[in-house]
C-alpha atoms as a PDB file:
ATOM      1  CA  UNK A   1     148.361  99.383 117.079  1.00  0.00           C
ATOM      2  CA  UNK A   2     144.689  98.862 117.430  1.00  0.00           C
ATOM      3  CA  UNK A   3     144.383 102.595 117.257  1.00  0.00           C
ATOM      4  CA  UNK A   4     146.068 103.169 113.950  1.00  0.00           C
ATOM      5  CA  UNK A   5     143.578 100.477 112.473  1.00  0.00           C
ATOM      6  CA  UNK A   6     140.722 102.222 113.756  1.00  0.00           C
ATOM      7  CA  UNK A   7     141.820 105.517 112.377  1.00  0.00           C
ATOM      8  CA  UNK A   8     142.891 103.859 109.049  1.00  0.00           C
ATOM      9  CA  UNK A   9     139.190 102.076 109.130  1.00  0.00           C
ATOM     10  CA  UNK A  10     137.566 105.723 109.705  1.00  0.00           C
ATOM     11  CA  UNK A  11     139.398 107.376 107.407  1.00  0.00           C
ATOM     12  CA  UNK A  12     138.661 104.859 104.532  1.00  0.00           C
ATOM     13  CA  UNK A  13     134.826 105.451 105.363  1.00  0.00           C
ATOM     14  CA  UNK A  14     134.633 109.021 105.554  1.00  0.00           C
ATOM     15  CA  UNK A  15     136.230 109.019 101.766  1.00  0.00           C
ATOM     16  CA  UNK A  16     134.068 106.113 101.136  1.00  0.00           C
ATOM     17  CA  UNK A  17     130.812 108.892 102.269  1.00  0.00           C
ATOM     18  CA  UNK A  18     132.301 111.980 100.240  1.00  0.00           C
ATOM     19  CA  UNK A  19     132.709 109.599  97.487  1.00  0.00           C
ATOM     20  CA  UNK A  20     128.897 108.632  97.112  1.00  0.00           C
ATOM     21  CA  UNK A  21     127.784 111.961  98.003  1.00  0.00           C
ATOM     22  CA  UNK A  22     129.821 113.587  95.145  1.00  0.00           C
ATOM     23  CA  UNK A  23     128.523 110.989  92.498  1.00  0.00           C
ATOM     24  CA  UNK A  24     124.684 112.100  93.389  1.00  0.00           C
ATOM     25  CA  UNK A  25     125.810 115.572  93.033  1.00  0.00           C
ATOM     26  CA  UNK A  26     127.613 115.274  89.969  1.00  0.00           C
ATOM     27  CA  UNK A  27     124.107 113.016  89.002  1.00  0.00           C
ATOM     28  CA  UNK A  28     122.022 115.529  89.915  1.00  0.00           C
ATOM     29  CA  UNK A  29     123.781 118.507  87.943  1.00  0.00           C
ATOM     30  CA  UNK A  30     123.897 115.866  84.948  1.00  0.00           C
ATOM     31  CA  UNK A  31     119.857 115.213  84.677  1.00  0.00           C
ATOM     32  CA  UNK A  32     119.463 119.176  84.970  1.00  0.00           C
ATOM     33  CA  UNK A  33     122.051 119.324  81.955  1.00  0.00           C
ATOM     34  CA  UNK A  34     120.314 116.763  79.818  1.00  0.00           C
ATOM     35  CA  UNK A  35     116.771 118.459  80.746  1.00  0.00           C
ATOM     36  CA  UNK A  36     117.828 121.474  79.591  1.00  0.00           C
ATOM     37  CA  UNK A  37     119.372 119.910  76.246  1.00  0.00           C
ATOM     38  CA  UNK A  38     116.337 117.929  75.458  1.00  0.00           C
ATOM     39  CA  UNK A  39     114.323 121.473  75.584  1.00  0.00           C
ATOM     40  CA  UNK A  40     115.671 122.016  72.211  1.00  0.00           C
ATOM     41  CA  UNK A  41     115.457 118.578  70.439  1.00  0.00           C
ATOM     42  CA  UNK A  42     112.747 117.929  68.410  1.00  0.00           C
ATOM     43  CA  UNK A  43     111.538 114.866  66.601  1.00  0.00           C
ATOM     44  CA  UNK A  44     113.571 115.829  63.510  1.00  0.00           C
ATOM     45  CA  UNK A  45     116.638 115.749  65.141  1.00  0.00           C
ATOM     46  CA  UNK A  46     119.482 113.169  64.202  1.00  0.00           C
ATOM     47  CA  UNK A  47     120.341 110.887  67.296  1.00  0.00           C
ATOM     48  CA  UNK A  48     122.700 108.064  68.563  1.00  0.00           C
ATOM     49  CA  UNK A  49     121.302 105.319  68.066  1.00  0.00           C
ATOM     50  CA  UNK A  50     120.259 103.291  71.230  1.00  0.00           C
ATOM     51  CA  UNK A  51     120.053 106.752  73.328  1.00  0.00           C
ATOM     52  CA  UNK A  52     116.930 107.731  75.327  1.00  0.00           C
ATOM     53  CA  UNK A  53     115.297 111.186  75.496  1.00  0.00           C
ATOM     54  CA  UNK A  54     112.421 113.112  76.764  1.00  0.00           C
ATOM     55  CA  UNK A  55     111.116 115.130  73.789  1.00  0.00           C
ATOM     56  CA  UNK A  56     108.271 117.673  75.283  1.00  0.00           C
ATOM     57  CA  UNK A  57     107.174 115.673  77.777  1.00  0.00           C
ATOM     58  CA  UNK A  58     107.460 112.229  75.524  1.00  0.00           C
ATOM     59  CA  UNK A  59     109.923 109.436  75.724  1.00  0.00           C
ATOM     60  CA  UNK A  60     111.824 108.871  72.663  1.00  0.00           C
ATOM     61  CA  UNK A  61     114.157 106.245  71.338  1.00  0.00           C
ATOM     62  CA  UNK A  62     116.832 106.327  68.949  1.00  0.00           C
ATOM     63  CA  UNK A  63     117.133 103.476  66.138  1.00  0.00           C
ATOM     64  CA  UNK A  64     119.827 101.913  64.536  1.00  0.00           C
ATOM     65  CA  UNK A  65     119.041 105.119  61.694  1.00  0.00           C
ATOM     66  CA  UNK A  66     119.591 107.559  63.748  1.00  0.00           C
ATOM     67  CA  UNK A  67     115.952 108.653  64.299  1.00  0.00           C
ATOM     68  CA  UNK A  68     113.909 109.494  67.069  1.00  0.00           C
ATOM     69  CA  UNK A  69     110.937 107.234  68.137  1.00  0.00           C
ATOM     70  CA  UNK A  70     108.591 108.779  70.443  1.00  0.00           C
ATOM     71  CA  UNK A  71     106.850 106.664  73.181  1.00  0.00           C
ATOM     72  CA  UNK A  72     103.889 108.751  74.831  1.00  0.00           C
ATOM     73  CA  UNK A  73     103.608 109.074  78.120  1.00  0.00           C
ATOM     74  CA  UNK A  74      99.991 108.708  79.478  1.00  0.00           C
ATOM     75  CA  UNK A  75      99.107 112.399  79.048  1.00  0.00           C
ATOM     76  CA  UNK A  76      95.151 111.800  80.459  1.00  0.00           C
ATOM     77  CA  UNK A  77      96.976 110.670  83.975  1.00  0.00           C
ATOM     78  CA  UNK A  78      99.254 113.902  83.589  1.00  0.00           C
ATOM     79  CA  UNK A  79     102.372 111.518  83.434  1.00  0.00           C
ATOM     80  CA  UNK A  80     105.310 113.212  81.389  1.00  0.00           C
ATOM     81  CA  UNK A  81     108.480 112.420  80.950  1.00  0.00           C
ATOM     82  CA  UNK A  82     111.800 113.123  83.400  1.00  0.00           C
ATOM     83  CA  UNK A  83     115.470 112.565  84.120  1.00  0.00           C
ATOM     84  CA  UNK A  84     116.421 111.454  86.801  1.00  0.00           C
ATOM     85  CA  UNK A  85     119.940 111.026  88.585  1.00  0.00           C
ATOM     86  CA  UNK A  86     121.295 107.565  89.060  1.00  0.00           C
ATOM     87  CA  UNK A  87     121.666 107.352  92.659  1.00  0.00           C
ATOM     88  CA  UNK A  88     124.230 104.034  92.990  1.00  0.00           C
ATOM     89  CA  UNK A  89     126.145 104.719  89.331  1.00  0.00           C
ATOM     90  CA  UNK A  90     127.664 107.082  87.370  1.00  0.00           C
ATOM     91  CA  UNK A  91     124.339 108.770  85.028  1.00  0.00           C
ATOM     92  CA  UNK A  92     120.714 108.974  84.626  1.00  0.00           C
ATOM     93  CA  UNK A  93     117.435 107.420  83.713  1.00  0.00           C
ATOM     94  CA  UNK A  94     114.612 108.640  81.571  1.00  0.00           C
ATOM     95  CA  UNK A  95     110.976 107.822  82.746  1.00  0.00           C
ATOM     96  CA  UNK A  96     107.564 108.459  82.598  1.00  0.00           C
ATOM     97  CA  UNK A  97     106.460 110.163  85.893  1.00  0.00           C
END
C-alpha cells in the first residue's frame, strides 16, 4: 500500500516538473514573439490601452486613448528596453535593462 502512495506521490511531481518547465518554454517563445512584434510598432501606432511595449529600445505605455506614451530608458548608461519571460506565471514583463 505504501508503495502505490509513493508511486502516486512521484508521479504527481514529475507532472508537477514538466508542468513548470513547459510554462518557461512557452514564456520564453512568447517574449521572442512580442520582441519581434514591437520591431514594427512605432509611436503612431493605435494601442490597447493599459498595454506595455518596448518601442526601439523605449518603454511605452498605452492610455485610456489608445496612444502610445514613451518612457526613456537611460540611454547614457546603455539601458534599453526588453521582454522578458515570466518565470512563475503565464506571460511577460517589459523593463529597462
Amino acid at each position: 500500500m505504501n508503495l502505490i502512495i509513493i508511486r502516486y506521490f512521484v508521479f504527481i511531481l514529475l507532472i508537477a516538473l514538466i508542468a513548470a518547465e513547459n510554462l518557461q518554454v512557452q514564456n520564453a517563445i512568447l517574449a521572442l514573439q512580442k520582441e519581434k512584434e514591437y520591431e514594427k510598432l512605432s509611436k503612431d501606432d493605435i494601442c490597447i490601452p493599459g498595454t506595455n511595449v518596448c518601442i526601439k529600445g523605449d518603454t511605452a505605455e498605452c492610455d485610456a486613448n489608445g496612444k502610445l506614451i514613451i518612457k526613456r530608458c537611460d540611454s547614457r548608461n546603455f539601458l534599453r528596453c526588453y521582454v522578458f519571460p515570466l518565470s512563475n506565471k503565464f506571460g511577460t514583463s517589459i523593463v529597462c535593462g
